[in-house]
C-alpha atoms as a PDB file:
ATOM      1  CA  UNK A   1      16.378  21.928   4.901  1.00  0.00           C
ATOM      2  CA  UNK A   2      17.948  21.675   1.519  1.00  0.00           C
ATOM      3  CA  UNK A   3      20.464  18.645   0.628  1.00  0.00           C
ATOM      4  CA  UNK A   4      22.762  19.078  -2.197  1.00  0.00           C
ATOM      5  CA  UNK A   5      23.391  15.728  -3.818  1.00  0.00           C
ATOM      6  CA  UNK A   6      25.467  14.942  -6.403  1.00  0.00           C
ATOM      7  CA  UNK A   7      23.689  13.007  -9.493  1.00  0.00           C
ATOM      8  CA  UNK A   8      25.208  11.044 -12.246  1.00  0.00           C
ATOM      9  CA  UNK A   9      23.977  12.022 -15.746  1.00  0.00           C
ATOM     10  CA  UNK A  10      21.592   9.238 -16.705  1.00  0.00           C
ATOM     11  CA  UNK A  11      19.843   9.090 -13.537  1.00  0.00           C
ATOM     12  CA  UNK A  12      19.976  13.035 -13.673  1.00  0.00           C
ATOM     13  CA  UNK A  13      18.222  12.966 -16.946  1.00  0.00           C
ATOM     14  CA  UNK A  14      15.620  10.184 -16.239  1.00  0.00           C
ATOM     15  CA  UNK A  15      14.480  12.441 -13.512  1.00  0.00           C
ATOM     16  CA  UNK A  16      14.082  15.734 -15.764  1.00  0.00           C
ATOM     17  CA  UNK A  17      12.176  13.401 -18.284  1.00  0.00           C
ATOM     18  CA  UNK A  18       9.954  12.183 -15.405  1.00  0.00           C
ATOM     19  CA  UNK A  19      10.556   8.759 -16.081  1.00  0.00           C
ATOM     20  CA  UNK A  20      12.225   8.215 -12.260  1.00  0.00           C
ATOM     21  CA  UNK A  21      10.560   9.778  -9.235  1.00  0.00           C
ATOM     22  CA  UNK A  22      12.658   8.069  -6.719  1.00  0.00           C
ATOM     23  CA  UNK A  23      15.989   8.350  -5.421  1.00  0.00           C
ATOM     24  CA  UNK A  24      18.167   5.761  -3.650  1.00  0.00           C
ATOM     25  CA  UNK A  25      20.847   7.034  -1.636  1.00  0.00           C
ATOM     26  CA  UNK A  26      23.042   6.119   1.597  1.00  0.00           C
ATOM     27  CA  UNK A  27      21.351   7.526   4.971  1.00  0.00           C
ATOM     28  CA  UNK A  28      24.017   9.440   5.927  1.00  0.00           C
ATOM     29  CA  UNK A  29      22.132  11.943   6.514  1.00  0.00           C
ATOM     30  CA  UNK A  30      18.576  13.226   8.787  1.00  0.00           C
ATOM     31  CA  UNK A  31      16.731  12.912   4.999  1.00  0.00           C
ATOM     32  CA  UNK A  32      12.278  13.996   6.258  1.00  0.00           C
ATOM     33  CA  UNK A  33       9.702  14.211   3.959  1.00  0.00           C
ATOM     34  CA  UNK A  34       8.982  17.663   2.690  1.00  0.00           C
ATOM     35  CA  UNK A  35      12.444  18.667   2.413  1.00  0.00           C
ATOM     36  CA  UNK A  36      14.507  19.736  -0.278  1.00  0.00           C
ATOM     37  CA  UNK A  37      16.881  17.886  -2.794  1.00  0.00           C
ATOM     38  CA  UNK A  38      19.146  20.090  -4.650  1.00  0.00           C
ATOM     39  CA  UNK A  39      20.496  17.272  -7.478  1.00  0.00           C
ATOM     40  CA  UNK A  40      23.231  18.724  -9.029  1.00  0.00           C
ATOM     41  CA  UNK A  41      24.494  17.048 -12.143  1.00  0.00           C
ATOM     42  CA  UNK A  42      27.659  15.624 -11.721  1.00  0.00           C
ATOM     43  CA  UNK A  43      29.577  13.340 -14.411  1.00  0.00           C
ATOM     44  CA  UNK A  44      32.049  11.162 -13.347  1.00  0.00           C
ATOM     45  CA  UNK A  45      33.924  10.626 -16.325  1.00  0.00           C
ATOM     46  CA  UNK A  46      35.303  14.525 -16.215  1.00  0.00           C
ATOM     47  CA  UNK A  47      34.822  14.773 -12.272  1.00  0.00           C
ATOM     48  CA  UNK A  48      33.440  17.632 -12.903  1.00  0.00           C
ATOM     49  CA  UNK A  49      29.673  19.400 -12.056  1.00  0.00           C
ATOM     50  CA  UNK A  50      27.640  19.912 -15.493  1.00  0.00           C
ATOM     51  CA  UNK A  51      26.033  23.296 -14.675  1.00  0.00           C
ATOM     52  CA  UNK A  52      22.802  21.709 -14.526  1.00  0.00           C
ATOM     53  CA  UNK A  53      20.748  21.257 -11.275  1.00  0.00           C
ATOM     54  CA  UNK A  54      16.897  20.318 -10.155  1.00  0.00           C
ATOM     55  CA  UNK A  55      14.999  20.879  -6.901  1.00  0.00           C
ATOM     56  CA  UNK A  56      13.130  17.921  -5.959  1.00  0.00           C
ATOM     57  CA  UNK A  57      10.645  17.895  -2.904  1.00  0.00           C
ATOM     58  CA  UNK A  58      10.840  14.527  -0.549  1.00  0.00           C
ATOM     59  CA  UNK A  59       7.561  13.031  -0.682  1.00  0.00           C
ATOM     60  CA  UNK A  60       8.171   9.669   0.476  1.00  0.00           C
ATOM     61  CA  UNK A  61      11.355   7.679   2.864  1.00  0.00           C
ATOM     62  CA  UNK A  62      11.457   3.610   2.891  1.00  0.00           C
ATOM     63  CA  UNK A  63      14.241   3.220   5.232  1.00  0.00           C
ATOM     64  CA  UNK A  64      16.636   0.264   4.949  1.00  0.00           C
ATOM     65  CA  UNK A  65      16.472  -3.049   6.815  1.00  0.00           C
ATOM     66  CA  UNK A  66      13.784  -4.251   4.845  1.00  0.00           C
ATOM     67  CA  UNK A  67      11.689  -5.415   1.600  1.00  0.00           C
ATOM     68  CA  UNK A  68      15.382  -5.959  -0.082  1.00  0.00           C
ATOM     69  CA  UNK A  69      16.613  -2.881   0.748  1.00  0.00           C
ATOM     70  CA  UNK A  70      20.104  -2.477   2.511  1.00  0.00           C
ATOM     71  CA  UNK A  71      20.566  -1.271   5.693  1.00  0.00           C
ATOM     72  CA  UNK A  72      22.171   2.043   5.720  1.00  0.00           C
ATOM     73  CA  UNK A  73      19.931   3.025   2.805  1.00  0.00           C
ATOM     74  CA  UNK A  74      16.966   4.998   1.505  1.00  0.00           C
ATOM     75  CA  UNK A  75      14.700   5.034  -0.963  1.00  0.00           C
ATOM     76  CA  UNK A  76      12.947   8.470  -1.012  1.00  0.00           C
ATOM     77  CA  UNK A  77      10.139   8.950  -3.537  1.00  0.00           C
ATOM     78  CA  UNK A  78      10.555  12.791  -4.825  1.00  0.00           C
ATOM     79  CA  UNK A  79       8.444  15.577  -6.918  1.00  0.00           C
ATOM     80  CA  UNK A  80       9.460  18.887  -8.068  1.00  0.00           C
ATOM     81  CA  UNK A  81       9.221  21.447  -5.778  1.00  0.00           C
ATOM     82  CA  UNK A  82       6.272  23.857  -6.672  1.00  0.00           C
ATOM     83  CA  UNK A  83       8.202  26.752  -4.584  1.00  0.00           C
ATOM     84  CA  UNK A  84      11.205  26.828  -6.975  1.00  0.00           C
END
């Protein structure tokens, strides 16, 4: 399954640089490990979609509830997906 997530510049950007491989987002929906983020570059300012967009694998889900994280929430660590 492939989600299509809308991503704020910076955080966009620190993921094409490699400097983040995570990505913290509301569990609103069935997120499993080996699926597919579509991040889609989205700035706010303009509310508008840049063009740009990334396929990131899910490698990794922390669910909320615990170590400081929110309930509700996920942190899912994420790679590039080798089959784009």
């Amino acid at each position: 399954m492939t989600h299509a997530l809308k991503t704020w510049p910076e955080y966009f950007d620190a993921i094409v640089m490699g400097d983040k491989n995570f990505e913290v987002r509301r569990a609103d929906r069935d997120f499993a490990v080996g699926e597919i983020l579509l991040l889609q570059c989205y700035d706010p300012k303009i509310q508008k979609y840049t063009g740009q967009e990334i396929r990131m694998k899910i490698t990794y889900i922390l669910k909320g509830g615990s170590f400081g994280i929110e309930e509700g929430y996920v942190v899912m660590g994420i790679k590039w997906d080798d089959g784009y």
